[in-house]
C-alpha atoms as a PDB file:
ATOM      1  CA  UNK A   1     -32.440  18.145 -36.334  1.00  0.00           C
ATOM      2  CA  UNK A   2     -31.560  20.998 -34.151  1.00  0.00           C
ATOM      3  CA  UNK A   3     -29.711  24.090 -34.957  1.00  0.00           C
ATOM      4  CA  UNK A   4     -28.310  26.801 -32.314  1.00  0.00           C
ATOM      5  CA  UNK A   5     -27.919  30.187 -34.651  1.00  0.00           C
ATOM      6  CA  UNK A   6     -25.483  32.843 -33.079  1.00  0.00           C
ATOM      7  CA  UNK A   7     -26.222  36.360 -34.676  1.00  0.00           C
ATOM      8  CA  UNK A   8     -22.336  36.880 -35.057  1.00  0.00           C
ATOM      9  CA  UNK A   9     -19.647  39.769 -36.395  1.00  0.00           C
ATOM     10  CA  UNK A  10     -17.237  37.376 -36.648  1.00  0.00           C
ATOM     11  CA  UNK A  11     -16.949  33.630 -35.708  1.00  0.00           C
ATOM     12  CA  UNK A  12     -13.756  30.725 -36.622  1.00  0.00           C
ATOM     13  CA  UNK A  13     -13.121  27.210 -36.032  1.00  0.00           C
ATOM     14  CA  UNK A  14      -9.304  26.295 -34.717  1.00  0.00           C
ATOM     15  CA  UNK A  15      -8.183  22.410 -34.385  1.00  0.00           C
ATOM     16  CA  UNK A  16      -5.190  21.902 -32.747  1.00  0.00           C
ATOM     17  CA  UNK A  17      -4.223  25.343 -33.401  1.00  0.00           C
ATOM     18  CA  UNK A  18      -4.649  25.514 -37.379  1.00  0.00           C
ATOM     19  CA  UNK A  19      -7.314  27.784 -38.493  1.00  0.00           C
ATOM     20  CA  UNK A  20     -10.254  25.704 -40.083  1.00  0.00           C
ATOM     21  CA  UNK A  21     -12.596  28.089 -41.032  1.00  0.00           C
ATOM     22  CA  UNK A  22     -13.969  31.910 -40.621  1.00  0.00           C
ATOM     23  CA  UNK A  23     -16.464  34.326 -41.262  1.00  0.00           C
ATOM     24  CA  UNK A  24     -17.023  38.327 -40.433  1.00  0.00           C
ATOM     25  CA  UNK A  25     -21.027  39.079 -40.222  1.00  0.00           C
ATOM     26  CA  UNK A  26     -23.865  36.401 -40.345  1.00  0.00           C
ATOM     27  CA  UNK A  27     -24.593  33.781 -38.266  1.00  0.00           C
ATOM     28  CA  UNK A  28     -22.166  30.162 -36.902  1.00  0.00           C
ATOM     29  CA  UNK A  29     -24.699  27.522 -36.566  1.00  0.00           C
ATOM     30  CA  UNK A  30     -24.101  24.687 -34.116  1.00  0.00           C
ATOM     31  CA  UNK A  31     -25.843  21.361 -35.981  1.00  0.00           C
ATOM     32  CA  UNK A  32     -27.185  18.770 -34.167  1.00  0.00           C
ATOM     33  CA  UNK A  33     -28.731  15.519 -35.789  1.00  0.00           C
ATOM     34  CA  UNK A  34     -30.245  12.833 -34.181  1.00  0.00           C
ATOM     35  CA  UNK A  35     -31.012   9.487 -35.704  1.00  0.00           C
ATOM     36  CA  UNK A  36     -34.965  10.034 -37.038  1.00  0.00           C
ATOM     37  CA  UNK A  37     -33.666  13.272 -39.085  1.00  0.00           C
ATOM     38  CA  UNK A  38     -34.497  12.832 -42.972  1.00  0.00           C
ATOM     39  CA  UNK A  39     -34.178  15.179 -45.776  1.00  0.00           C
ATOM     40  CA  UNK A  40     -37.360  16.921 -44.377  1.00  0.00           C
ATOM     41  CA  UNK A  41     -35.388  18.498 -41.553  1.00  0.00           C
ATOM     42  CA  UNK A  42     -32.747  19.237 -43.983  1.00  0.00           C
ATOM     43  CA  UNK A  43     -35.290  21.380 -46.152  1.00  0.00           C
ATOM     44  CA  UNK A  44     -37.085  22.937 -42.743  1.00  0.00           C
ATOM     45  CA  UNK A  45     -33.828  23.998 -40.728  1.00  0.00           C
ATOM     46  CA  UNK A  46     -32.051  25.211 -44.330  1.00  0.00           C
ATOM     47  CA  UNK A  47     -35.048  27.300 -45.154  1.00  0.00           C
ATOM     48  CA  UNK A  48     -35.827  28.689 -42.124  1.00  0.00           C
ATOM     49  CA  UNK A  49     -31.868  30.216 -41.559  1.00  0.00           C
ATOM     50  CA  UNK A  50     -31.887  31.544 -44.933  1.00  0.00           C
ATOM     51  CA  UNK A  51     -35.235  33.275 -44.396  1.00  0.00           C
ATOM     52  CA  UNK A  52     -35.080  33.590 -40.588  1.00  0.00           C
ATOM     53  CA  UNK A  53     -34.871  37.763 -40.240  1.00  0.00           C
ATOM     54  CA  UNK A  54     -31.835  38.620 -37.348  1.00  0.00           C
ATOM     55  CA  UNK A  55     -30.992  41.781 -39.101  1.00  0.00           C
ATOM     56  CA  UNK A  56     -31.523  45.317 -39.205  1.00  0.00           C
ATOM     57  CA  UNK A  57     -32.331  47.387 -42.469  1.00  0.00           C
ATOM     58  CA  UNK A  58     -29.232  49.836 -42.678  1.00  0.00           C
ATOM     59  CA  UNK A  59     -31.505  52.921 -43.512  1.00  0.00           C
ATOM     60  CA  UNK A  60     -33.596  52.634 -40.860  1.00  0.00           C
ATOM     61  CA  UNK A  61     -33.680  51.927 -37.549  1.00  0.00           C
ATOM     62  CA  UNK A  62     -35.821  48.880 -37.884  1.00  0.00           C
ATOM     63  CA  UNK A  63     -34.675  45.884 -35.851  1.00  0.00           C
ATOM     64  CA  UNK A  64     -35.573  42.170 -37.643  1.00  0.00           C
ATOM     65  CA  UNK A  65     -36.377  43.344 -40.989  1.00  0.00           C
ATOM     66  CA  UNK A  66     -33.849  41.372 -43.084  1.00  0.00           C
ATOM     67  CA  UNK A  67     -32.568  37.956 -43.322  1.00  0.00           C
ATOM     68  CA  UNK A  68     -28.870  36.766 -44.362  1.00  0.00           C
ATOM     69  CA  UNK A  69     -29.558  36.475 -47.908  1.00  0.00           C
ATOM     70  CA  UNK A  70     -30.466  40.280 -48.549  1.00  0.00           C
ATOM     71  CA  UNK A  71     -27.446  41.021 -46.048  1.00  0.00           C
ATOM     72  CA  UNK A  72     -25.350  38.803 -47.929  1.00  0.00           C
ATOM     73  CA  UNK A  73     -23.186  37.811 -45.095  1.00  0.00           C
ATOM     74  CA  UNK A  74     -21.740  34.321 -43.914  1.00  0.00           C
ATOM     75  CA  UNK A  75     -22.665  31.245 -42.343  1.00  0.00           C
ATOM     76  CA  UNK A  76     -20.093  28.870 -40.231  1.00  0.00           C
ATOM     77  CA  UNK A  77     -21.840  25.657 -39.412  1.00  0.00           C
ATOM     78  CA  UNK A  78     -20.213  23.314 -36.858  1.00  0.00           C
ATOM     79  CA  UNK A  79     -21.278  19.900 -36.691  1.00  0.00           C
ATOM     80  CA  UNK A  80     -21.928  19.464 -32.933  1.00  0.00           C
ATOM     81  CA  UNK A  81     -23.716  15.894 -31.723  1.00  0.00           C
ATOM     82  CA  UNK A  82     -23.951  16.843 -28.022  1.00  0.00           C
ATOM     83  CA  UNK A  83     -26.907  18.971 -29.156  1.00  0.00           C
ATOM     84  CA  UNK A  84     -29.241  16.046 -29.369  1.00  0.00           C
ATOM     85  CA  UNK A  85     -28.016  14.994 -25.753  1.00  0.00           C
ATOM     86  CA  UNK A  86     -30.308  13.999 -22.355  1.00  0.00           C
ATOM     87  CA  UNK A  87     -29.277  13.727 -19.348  1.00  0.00           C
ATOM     88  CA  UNK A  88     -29.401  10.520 -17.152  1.00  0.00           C
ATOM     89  CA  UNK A  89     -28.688  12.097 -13.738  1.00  0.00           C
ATOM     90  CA  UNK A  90     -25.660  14.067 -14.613  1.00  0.00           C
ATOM     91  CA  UNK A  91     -24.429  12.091 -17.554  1.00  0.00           C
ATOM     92  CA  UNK A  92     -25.046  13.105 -20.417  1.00  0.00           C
ATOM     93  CA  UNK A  93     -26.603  10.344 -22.679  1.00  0.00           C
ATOM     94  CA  UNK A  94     -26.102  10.791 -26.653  1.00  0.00           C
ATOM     95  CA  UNK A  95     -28.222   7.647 -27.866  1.00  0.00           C
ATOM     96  CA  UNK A  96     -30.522  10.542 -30.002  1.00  0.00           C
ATOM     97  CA  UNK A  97     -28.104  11.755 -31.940  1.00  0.00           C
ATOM     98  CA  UNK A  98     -27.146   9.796 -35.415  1.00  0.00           C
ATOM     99  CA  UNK A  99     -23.848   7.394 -35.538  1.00  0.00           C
ATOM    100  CA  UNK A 100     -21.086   9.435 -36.789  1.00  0.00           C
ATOM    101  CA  UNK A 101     -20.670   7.708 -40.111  1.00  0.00           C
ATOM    102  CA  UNK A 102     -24.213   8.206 -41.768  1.00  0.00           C
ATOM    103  CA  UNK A 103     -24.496  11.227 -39.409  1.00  0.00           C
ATOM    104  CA  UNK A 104     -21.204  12.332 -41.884  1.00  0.00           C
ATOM    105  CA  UNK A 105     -23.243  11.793 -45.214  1.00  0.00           C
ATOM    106  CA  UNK A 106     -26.493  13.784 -43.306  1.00  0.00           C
ATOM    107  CA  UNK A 107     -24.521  16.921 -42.315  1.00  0.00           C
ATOM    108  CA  UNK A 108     -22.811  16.991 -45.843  1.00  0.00           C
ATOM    109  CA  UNK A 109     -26.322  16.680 -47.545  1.00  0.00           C
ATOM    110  CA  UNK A 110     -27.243  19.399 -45.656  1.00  0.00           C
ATOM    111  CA  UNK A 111     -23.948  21.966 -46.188  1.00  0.00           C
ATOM    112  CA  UNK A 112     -24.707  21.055 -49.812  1.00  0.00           C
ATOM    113  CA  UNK A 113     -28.637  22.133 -50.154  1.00  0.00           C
ATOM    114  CA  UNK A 114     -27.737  25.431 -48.129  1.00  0.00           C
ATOM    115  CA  UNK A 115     -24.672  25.900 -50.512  1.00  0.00           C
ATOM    116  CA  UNK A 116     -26.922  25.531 -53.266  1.00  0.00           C
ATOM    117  CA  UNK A 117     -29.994  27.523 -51.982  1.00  0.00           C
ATOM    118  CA  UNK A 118     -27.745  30.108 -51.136  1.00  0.00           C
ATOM    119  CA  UNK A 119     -24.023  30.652 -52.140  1.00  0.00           C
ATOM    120  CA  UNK A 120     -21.430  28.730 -52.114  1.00  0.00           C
ATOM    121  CA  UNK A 121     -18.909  31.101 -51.090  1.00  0.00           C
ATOM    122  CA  UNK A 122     -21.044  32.549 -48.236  1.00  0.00           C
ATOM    123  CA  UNK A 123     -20.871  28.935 -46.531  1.00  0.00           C
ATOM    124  CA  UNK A 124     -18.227  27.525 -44.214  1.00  0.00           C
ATOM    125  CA  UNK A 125     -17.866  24.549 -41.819  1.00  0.00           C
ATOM    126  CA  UNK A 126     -15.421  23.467 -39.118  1.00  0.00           C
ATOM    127  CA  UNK A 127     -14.115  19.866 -39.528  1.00  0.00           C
ATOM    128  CA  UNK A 128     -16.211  16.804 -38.854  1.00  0.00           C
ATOM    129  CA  UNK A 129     -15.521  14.627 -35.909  1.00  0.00           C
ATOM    130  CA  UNK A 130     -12.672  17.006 -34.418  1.00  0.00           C
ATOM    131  CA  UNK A 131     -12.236  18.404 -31.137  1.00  0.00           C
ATOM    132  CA  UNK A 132     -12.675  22.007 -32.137  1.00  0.00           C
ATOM    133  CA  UNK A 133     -12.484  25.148 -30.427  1.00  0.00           C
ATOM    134  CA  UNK A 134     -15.236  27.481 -32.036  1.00  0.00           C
ATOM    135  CA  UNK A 135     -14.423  31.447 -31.173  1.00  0.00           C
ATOM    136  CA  UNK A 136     -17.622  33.833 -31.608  1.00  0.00           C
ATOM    137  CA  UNK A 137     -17.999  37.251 -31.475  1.00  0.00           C
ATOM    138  CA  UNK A 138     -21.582  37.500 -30.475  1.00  0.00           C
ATOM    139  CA  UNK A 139     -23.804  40.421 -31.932  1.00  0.00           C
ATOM    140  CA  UNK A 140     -26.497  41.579 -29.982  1.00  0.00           C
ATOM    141  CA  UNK A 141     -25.759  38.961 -28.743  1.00  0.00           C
ATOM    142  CA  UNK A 142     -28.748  37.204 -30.560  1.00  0.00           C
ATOM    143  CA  UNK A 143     -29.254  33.417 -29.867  1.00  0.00           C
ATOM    144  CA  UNK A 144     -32.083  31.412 -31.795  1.00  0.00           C
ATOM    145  CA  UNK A 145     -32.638  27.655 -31.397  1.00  0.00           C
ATOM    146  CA  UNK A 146     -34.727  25.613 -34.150  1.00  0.00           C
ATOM    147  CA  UNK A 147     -35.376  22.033 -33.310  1.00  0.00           C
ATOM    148  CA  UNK A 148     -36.795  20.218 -37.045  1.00  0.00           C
ATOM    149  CA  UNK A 149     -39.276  18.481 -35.166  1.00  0.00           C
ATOM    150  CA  UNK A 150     -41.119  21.033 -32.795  1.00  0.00           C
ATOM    151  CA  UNK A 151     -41.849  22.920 -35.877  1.00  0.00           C
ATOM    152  CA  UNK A 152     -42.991  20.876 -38.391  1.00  0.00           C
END
């Protein structure tokens, strides 16, 4: 399971020009899963972007001191099965990433266990399967990729 986190002050998913989702602070989260992912790399890539520390503490000027939790600020995730892509010259090949009906049940499973590990509120997603168009505002900008499998 990979994950892309964007250190973000604000972020929204648009399909076909209605407004999905959107968040102010905290991080969108690109979410790629790929066909040998289990409820390990659920647990791994949940705990390590609820614990991962992107922010600064507000009464100092100490940079990576505090994770989203303690900031209490938002997470958009957005399903995105290109992540778990290789190339075959210069075609991309997507035989990695899970089949897009179990890969449905995976991502839910994991929107639920960060939902409940964090808040419910706090978590939004774009829509599964759909051509989206995902509009950050970077911050920092601040870029972090976790791949479930390099790491464990």
């Amino acid at each position: 399971m990979k994950a892309i986190i964007q250190r973000v002050a604000k972020a929204s998913v648009t399909v076909s020009d209605e407004l999905i989702s959107s968040i102010q602070n905290g991080f969108c989260v690109l979410v790629g899963i790929s066909r040998e992912d289990t409820e390990k790399d659920i647990d791994y890539i949940v705990r390590k972007l609820l614990s991962i520390r992107l922010f600064e503490c507000q009464d100092s000027d100490k940079k990576w001191t505090k994770n989203i939790v303690e900031k209490d600020f938002e997470i958009l995730c957005v399903s995105q099965f290109t992540l778990q892509s290789t190339l075959k010259g210069t075609k991309p090949d997507f035989h990695q990433a899970m089949g897009a009906e179990q890969s449905k049940d995976f991502y839910d499973k994991f929107l639920q266990k960060l939902r409940k590990d964090f808040k419910e509120d706090k978590i939004k997603d774009g829509k599964f399967g759909a051509m989206m168009q995902v509009h950050i505002q970077n911050d920092g900008p601040v870029t972090i990729i976790l791949d479930s499998k390099k790491e464990q």
